[in-house]
PDB file of N, CA and C in Angstrom:
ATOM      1  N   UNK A   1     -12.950 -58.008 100.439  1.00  0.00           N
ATOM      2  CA  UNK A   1     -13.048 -56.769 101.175  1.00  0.00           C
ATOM      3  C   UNK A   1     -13.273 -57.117 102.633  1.00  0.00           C
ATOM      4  N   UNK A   2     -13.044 -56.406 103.833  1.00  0.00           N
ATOM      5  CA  UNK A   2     -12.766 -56.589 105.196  1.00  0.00           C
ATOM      6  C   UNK A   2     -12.651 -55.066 105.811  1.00  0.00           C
ATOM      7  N   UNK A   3     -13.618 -55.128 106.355  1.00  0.00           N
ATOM      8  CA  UNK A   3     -13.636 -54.248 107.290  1.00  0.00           C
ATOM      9  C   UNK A   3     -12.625 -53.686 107.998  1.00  0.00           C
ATOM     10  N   UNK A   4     -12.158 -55.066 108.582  1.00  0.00           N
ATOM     11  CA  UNK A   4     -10.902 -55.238 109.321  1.00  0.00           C
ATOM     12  C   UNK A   4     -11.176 -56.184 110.820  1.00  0.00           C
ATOM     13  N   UNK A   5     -12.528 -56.275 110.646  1.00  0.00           N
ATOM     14  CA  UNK A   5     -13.077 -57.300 111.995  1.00  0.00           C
ATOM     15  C   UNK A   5     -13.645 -58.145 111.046  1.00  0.00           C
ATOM     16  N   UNK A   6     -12.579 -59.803 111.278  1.00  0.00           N
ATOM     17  CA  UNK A   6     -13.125 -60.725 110.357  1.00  0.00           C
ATOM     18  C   UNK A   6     -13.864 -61.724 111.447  1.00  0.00           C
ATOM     19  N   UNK A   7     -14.755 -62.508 111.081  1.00  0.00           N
ATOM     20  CA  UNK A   7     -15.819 -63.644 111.695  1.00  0.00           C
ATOM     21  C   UNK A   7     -15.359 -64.493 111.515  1.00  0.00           C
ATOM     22  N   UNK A   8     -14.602 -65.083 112.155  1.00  0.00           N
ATOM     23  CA  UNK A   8     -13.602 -66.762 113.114  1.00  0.00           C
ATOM     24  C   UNK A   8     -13.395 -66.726 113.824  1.00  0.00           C
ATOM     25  N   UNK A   9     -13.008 -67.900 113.931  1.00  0.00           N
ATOM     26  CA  UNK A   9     -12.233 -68.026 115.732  1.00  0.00           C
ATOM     27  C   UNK A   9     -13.805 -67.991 116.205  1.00  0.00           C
ATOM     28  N   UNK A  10     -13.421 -67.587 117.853  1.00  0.00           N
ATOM     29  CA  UNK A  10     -14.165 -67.467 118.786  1.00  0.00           C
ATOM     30  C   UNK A  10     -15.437 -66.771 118.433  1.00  0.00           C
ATOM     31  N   UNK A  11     -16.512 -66.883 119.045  1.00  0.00           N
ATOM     32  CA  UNK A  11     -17.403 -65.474 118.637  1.00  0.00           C
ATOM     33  C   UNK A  11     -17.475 -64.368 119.412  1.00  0.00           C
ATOM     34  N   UNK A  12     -17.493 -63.394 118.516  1.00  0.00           N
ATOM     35  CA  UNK A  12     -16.894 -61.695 118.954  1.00  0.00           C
ATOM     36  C   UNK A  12     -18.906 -61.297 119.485  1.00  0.00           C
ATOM     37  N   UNK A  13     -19.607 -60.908 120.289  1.00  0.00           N
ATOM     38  CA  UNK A  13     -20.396 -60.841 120.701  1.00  0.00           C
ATOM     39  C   UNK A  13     -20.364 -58.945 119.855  1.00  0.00           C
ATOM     40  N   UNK A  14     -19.617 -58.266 120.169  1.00  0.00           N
ATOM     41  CA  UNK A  14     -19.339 -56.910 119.946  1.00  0.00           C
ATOM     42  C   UNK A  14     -19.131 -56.568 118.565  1.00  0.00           C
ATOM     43  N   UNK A  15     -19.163 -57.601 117.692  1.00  0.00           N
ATOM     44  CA  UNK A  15     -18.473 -57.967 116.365  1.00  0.00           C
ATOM     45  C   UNK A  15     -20.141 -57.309 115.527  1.00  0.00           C
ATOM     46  N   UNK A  16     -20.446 -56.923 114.390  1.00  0.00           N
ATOM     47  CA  UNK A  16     -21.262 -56.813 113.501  1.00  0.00           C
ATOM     48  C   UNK A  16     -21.226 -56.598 112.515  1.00  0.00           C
ATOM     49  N   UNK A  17     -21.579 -57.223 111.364  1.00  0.00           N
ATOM     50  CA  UNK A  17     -21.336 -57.061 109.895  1.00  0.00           C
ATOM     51  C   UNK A  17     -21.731 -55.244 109.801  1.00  0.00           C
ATOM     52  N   UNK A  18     -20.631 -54.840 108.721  1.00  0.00           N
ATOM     53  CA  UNK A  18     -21.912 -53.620 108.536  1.00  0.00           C
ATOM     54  C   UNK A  18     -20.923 -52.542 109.735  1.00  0.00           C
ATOM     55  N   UNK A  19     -20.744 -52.692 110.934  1.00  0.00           N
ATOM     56  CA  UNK A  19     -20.857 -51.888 111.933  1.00  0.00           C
ATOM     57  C   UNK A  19     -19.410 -52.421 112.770  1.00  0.00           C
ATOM     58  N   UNK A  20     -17.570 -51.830 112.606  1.00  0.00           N
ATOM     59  CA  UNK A  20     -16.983 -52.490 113.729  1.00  0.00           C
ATOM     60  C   UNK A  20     -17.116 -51.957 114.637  1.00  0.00           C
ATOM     61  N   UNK A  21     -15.870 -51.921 115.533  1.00  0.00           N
ATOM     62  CA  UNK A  21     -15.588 -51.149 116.779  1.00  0.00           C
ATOM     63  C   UNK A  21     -15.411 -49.445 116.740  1.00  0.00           C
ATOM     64  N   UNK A  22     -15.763 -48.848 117.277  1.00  0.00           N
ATOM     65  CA  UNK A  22     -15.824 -47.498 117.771  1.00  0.00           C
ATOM     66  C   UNK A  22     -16.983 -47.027 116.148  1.00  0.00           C
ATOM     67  N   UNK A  23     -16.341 -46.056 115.465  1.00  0.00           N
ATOM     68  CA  UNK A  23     -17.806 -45.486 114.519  1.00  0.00           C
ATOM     69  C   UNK A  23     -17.039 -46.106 113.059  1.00  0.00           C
ATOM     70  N   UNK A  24     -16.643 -47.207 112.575  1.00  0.00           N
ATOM     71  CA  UNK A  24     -16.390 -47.860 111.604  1.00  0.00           C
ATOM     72  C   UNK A  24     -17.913 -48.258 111.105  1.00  0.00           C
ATOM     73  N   UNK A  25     -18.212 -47.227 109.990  1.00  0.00           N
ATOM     74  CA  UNK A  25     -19.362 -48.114 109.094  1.00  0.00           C
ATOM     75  C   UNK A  25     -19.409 -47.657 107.770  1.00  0.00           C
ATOM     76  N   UNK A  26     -19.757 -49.173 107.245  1.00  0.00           N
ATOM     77  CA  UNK A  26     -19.271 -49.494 105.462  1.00  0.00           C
ATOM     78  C   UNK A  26     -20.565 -49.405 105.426  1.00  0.00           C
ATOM     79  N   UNK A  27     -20.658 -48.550 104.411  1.00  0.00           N
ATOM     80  CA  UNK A  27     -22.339 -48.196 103.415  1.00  0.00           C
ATOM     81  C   UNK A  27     -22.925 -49.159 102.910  1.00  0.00           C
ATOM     82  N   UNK A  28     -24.108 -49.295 103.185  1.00  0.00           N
ATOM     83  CA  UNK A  28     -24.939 -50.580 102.911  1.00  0.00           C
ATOM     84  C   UNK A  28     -24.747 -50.801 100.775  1.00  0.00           C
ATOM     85  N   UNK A  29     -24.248 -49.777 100.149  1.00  0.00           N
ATOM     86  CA  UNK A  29     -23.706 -49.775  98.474  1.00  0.00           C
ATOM     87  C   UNK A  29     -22.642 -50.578  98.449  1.00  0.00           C
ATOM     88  N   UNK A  30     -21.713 -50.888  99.133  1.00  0.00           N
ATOM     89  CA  UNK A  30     -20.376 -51.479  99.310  1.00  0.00           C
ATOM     90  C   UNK A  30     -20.653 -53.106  99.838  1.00  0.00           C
ATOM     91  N   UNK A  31     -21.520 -52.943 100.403  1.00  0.00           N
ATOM     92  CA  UNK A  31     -21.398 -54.130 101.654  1.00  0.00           C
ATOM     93  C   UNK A  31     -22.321 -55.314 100.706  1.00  0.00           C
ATOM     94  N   UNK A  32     -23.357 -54.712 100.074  1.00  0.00           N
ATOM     95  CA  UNK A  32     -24.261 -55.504  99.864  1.00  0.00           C
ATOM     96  C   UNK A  32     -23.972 -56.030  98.690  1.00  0.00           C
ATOM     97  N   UNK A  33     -23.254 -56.082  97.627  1.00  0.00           N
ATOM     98  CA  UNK A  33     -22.895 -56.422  96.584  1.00  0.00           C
ATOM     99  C   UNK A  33     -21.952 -57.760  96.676  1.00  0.00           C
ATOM    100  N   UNK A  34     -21.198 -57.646  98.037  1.00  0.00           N
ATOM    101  CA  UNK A  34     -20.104 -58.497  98.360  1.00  0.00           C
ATOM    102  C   UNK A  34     -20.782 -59.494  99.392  1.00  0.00           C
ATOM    103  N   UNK A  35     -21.577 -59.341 100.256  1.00  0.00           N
ATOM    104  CA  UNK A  35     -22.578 -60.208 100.819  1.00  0.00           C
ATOM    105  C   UNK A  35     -23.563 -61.281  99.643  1.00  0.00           C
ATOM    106  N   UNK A  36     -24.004 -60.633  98.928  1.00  0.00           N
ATOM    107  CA  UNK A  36     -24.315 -61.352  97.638  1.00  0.00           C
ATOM    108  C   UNK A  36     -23.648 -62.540  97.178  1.00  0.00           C
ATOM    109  N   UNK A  37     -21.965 -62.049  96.815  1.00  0.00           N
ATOM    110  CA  UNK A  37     -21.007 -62.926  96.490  1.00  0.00           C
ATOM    111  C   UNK A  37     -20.507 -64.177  97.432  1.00  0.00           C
ATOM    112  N   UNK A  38     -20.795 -63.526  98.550  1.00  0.00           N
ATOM    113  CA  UNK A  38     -20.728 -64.752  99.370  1.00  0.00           C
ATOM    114  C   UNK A  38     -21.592 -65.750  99.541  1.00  0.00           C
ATOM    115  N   UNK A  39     -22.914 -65.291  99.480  1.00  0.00           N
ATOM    116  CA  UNK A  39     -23.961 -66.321  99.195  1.00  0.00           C
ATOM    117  C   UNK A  39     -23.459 -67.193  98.020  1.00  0.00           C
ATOM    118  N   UNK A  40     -23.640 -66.459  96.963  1.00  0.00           N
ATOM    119  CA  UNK A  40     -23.528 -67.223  95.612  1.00  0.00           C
ATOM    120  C   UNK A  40     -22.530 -68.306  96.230  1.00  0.00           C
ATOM    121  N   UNK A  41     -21.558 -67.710  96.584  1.00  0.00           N
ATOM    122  CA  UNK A  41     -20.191 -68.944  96.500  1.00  0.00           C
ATOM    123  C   UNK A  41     -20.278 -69.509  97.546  1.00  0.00           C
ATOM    124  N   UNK A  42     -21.094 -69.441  98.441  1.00  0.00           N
ATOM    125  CA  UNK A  42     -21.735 -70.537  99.473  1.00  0.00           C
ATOM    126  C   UNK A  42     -22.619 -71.672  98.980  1.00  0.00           C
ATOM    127  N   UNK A  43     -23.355 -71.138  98.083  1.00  0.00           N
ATOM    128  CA  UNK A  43     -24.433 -72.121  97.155  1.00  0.00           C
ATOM    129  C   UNK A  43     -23.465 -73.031  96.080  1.00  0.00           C
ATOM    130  N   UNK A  44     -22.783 -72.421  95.726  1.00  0.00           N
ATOM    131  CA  UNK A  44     -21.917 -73.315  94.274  1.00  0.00           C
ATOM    132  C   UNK A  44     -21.379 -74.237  94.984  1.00  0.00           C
ATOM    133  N   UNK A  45     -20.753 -74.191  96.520  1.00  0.00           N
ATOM    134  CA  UNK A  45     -20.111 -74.834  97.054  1.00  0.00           C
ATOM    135  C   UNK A  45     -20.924 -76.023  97.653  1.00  0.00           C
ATOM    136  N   UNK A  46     -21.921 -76.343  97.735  1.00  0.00           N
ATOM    137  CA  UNK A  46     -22.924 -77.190  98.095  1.00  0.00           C
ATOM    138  C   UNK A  46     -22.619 -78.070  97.240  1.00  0.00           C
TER     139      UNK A  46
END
């Protein structure tokens, strides 16, 4: 899932999980389940 403002490249200073540009915001029910998953598969990957 993607917002549509992904975190690479350069760093976006204006950039925020959660929050893009102009009034783009994904409900902390959506977001947090998939933040989870990324941990996990950050840890397995160790």
């Amino acid at each position: 899932m993607s917002g549509g403002s992904d975190f690479y490249g350069t760093r976006k200073v204006d950039h925020f999980l959660e929050i893009g540009r102009g009034n783009l915001q994904i409900d902390e029910k959506i977001i947090e389940p998939w933040i989870k998953q990324c941990i996990n598969n950050y840890r397995r990957s160790k």
